[in-house]
Protein backbone atom coordinates (compact mmCIF):
# COMPACT_ATOMS: atom_id res chain seq x y z
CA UNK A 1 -4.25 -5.35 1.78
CA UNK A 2 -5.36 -2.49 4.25
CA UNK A 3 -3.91 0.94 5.06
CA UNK A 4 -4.74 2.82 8.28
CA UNK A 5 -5.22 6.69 6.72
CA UNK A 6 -3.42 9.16 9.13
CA UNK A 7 -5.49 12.66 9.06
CA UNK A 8 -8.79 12.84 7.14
CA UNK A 9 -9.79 11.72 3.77
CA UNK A 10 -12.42 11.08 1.66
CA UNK A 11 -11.49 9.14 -1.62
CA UNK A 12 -15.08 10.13 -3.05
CA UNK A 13 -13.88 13.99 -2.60
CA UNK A 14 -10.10 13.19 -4.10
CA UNK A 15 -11.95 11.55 -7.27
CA UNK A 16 -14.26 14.74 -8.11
CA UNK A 17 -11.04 16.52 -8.53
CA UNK A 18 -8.25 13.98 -9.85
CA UNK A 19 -10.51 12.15 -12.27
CA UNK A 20 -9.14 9.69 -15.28
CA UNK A 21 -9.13 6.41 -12.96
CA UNK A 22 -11.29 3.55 -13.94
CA UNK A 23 -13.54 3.13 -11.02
CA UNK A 24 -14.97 -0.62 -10.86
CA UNK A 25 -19.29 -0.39 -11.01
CA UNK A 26 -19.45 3.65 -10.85
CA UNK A 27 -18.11 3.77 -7.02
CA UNK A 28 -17.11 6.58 -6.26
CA UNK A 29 -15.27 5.56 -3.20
CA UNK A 30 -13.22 3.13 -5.16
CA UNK A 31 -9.94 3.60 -7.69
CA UNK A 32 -8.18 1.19 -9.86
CA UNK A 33 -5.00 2.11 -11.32
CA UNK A 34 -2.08 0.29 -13.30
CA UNK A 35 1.43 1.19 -13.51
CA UNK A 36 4.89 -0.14 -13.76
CA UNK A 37 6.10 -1.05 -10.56
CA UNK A 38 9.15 0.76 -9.65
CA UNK A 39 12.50 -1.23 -10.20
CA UNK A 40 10.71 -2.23 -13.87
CA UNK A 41 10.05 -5.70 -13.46
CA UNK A 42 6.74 -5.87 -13.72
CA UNK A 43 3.30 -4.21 -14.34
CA UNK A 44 0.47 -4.19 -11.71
CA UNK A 45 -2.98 -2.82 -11.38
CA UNK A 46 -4.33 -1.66 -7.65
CA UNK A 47 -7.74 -1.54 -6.90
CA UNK A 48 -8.48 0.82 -3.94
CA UNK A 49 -11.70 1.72 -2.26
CA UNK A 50 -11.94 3.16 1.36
CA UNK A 51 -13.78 1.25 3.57
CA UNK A 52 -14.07 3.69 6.27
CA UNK A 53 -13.16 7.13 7.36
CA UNK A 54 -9.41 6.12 8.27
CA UNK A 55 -9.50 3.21 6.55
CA UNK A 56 -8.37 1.96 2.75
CA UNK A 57 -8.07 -1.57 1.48
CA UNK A 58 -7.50 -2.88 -1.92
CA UNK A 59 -5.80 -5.87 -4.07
CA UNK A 60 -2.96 -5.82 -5.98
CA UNK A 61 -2.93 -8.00 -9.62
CA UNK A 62 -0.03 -8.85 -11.83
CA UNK A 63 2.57 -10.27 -9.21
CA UNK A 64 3.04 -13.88 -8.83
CA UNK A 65 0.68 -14.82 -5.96
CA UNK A 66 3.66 -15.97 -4.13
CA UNK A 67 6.09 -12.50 -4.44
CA UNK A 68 4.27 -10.73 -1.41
CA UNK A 69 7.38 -8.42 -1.92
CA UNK A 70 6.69 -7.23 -5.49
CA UNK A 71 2.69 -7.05 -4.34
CA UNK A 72 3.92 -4.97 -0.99
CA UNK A 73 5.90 -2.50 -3.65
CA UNK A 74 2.75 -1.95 -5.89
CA UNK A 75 0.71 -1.89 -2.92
CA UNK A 76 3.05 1.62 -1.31
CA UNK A 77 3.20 2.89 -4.81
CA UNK A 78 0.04 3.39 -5.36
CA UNK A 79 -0.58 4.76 -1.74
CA UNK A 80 2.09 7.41 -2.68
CA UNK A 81 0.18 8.40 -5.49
CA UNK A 82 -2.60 9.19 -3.10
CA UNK A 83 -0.27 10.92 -0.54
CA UNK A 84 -1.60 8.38 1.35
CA UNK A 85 1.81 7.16 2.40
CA UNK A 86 2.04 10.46 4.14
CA UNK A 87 1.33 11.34 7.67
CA UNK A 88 -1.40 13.98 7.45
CA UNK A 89 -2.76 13.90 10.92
CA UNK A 90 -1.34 17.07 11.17
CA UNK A 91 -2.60 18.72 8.24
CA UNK A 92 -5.74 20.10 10.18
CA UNK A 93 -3.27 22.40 12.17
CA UNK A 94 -1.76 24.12 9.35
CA UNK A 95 -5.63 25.29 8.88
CA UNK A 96 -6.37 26.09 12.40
CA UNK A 97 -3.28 28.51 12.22
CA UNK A 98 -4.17 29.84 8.83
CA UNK A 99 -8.12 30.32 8.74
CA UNK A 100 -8.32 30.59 4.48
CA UNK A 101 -6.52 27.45 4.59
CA UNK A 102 -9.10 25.97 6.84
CA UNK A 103 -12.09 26.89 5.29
CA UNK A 104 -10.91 25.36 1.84
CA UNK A 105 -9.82 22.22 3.76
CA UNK A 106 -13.52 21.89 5.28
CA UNK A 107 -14.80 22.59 2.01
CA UNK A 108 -13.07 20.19 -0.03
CA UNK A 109 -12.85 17.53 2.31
CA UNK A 110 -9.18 17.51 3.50
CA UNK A 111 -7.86 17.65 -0.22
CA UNK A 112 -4.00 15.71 -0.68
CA UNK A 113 -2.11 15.82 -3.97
CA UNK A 114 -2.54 13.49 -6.48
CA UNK A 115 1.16 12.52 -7.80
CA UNK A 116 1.88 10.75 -11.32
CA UNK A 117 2.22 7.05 -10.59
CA UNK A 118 5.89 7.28 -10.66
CA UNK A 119 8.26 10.56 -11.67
CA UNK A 120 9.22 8.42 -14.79
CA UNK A 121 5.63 8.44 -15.86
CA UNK A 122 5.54 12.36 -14.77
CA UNK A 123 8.44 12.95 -17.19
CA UNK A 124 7.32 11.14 -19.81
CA UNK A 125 3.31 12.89 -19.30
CA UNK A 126 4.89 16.15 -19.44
CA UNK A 127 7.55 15.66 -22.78
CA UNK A 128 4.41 13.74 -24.83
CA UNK A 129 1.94 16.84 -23.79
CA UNK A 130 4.57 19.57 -24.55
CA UNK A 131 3.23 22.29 -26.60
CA UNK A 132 -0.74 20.69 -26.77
CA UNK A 133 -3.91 20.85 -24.83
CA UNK A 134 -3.65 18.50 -21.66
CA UNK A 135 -6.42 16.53 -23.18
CA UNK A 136 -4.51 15.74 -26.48
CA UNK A 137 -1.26 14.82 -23.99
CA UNK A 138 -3.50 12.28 -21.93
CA UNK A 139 -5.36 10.96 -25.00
CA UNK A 140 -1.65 10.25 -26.51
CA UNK A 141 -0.54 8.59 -23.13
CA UNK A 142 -3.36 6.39 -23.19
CA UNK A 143 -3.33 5.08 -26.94
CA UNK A 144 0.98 4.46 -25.99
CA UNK A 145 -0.52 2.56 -23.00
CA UNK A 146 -3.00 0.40 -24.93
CA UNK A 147 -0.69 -0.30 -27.57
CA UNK A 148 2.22 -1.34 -25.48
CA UNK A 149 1.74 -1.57 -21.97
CA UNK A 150 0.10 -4.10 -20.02
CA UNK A 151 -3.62 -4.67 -19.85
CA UNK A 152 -5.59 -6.18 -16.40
CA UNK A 153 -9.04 -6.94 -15.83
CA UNK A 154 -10.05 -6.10 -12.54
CA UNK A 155 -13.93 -6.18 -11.26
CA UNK A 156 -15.52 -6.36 -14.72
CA UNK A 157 -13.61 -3.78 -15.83
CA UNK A 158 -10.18 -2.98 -17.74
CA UNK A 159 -6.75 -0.65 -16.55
CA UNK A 160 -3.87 0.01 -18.76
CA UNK A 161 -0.33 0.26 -17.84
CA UNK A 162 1.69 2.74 -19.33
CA UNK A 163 4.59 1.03 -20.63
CA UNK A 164 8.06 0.07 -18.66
CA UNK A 165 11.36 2.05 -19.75
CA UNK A 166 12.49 -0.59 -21.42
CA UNK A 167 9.57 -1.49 -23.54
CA UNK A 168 9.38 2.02 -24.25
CA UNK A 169 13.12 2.74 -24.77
CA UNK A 170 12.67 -0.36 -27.50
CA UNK A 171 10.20 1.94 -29.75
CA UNK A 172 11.57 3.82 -32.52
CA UNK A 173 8.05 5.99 -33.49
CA UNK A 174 4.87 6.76 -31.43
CA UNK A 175 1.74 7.99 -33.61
CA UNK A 176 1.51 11.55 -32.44
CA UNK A 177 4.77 12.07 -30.71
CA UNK A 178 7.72 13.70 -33.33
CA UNK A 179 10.99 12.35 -33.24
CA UNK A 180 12.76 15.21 -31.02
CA UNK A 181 10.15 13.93 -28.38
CA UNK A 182 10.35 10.24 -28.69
CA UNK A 183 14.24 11.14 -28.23
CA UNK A 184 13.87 12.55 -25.38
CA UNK A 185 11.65 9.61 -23.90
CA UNK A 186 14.56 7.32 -24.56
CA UNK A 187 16.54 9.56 -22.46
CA UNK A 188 14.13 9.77 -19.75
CA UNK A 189 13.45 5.84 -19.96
CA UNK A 190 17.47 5.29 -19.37
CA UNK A 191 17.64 7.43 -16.69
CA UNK A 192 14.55 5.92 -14.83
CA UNK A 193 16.31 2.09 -15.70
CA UNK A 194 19.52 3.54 -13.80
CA UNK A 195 17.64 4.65 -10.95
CA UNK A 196 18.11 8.02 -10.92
CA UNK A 197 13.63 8.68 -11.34
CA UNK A 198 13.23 6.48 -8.69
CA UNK A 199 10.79 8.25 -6.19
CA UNK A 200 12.33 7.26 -2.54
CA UNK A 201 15.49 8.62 -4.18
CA UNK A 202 13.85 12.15 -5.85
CA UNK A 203 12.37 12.73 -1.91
CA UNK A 204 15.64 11.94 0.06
CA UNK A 205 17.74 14.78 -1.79
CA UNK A 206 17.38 18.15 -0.91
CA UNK A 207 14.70 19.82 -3.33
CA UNK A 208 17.00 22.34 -4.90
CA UNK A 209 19.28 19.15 -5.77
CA UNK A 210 16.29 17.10 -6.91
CA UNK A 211 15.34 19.53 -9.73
CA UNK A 212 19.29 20.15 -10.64
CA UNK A 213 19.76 15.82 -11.07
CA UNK A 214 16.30 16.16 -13.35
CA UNK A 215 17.13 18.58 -15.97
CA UNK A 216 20.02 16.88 -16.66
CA UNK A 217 17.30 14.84 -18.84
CA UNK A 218 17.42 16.48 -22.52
CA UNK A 219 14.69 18.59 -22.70
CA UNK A 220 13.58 19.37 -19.42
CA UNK A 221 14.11 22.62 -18.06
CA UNK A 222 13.10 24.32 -14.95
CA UNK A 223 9.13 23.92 -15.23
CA UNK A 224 8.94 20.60 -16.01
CA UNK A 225 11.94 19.59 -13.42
CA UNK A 226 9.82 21.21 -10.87
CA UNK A 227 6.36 19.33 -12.05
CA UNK A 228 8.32 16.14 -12.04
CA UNK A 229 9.84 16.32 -8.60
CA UNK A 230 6.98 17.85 -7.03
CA UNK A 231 3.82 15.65 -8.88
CA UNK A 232 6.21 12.62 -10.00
CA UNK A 233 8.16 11.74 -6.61
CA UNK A 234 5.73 14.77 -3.81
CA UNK A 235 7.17 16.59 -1.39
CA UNK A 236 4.71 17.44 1.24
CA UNK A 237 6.69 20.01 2.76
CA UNK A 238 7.90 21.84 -0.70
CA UNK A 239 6.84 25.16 -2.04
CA UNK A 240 6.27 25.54 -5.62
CA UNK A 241 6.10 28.58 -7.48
CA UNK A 242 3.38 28.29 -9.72
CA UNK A 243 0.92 31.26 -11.64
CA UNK A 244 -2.26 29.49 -11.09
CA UNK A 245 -1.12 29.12 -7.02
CA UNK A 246 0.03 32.40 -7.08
CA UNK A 247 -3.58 33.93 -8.76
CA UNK A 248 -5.15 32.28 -6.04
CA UNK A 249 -3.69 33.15 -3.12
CA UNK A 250 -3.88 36.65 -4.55
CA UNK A 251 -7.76 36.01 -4.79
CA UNK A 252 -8.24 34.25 -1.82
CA UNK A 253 -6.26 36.45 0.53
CA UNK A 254 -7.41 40.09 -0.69
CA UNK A 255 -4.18 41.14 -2.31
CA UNK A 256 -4.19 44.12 -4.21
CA UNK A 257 -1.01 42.10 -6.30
CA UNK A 258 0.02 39.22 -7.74
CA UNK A 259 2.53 37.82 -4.01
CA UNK A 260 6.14 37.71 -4.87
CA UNK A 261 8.16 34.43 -4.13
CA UNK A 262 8.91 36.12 -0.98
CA UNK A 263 5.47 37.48 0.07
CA UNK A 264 4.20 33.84 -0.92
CA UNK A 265 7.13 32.06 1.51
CA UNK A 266 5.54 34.72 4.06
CA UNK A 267 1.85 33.15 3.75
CA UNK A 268 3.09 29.80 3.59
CA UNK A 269 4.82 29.80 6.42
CA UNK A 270 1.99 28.42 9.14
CA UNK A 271 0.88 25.65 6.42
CA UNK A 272 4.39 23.64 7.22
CA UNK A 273 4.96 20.72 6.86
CA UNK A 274 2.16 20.85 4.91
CA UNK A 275 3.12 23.49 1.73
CA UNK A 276 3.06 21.64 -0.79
CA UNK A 277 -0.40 20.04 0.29
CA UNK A 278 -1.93 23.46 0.98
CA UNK A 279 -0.62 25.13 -2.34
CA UNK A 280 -2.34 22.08 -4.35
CA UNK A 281 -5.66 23.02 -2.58
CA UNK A 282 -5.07 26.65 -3.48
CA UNK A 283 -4.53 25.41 -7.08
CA UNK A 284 -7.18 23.14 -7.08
CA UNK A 285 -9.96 26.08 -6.21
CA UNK A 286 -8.50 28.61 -8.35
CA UNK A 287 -8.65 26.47 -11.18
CA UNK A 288 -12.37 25.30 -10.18
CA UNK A 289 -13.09 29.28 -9.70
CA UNK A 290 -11.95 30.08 -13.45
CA UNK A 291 -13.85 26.93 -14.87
CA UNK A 292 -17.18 28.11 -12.96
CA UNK A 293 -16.09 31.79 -14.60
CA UNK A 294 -15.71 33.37 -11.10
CA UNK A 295 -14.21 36.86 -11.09
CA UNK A 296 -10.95 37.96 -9.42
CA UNK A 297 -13.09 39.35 -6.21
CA UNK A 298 -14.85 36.16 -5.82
CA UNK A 299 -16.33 36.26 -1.88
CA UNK A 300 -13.49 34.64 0.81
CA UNK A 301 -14.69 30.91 1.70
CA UNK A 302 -16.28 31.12 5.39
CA UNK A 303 -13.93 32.02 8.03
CA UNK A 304 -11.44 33.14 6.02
CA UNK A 305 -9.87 36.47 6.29
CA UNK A 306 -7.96 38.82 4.15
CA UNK A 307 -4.20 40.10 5.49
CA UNK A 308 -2.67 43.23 5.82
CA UNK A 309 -1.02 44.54 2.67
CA UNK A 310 2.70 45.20 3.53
């Protein structure tokens, strides 16, 4: 299968910051990835690698090598976990109107979000990881996914599927995960079997309603709704409000405080339709600024420029 890309992108770039996929031989340019396909019938693993600067192509393994229907559903699932399913040609414009935004695109290569295979998964990723280190959460997910999802060899080398609702609405205790949380995963693996995780649907509804419909799930409140409609289903044109974002435009714009919602809203206004796109890049350098152990002050990327205080 082949995608043309609209906009820039450089897969090589997207994997030095959204690591964790097996990449077949090392290549750096390539991504293999295994989910459950949306509507739960079946498992699949995608093997992506971009084959030019606008161009991606890949297989899809697990559907029967006559259901070009199930293999066309993995095959735009796992370009939405890419935001490749996006149009982004005009994502260079929201930095030629904003010149910080700009100068982090150039230097990280056009960076897109990175979504959760599916906002079932994203629900699921954030209930398991509640209350521990990220790296326990992920190292929980992937011992559920040996254990009970499906397994593909692909290029010499193996992908795990994190398991279907209703294998994992069928399983009573998970080693590491307490029984208030395993509860809760039953709940979120009904709700994704009635349709009401399904991503197309999460993106149609207004956002405001999307996070409303989520934390009707037991547990989830308004973080984790957020997270899951914004990094389960994206929303390239939605705003979140988000400390790490917030530090860094701070930083990266010269403010003498932390923005308010409002002040942000102001700053984000020239990056539609792109917000949500634009915040993940702020993100993404903040948190690359505090793991190098920059200071608050660290020097504006080239051509940026600091605004007025109001």
């Amino acid at each position: 299968m082949q995608t043309r890309v609209a906009g820039p992108y450089d897969m090589a770039r997207q994997n030095e910051y959204f690591g964790g996929w097996v990449r077949p031989a090392g290549d750096p340019r390539s991504i293999l990835m295994a989910f459950p396909v949306e509507g739960w019938a079946r498992s699949a693993a995608v093997l992506l690698r971009q084959t030019g600067d606008d161009t991606v192509e890949g297989e899809v393994h697990g559907p029967s090598a006559g259901d070009r229907d199930a293999a066309e559903a993995a095959w735009r699932q796992a370009l939405a976990v890419l935001s490749l399913d996006e149009d982004g040609s005009g994502y260079p414009l929201a930095g030629e109107r904003d010149p910080v935004i700009g100068a982090l695109q150039r230097e990280h290569a056009y960076l897109r979000p990175v979504l959760f295979h599916s906002p079932y998964e994203a629900a699921c990723a954030f209930v398991i990881a509640h209350r521990m280190r990220v790296e326990q959460g992920r190292a929980i997910r992937a011992r559920i996914a040996r254990a009970h999802g499906e397994a593909f060899e692909v290029a010499g080398a193996t992908a795990h599927a994190f398991p279907a609702p209703q294998v994992l609405r069928r399983l009573s205790e998970l080693p590491g995960v307490g029984a208030e949380k395993v509860a809760r995963l039953h709940g979120i693996a009904d709700a994704a079997l009635e349709g009401r995780l399904d991503r197309a649907r999460l993106r149609a509804m207004p956002v405001a309603e999307a996070y409303a419909d989520v934390k009707r799930l037991r547990g989830i409140g308004d973080f984790f709704a957020t997270a899951i409609v914004l990094r389960g289903a994206g929303r390239a044109d939605a705003l979140p409000d988000e400390a790490i974002t917030r530090a860094g435009i701070r930083r990266l714009y010269g403010l003498a405080h932390e923005p308010s919602a409002a002040e942000v809203a102001r700053i984000a206004e020239s990056w539609r339709p792109y917000r949500m796109w634009c915040s993940v890049l702020i993100h993404a350098t903040e948190r690359r600024a505090r793991a190098a152990g920059s200071g608050p002050r660290r020097p504006l990327p080239a051509g940026a420029r600091r605004l007025p205080q109001q």
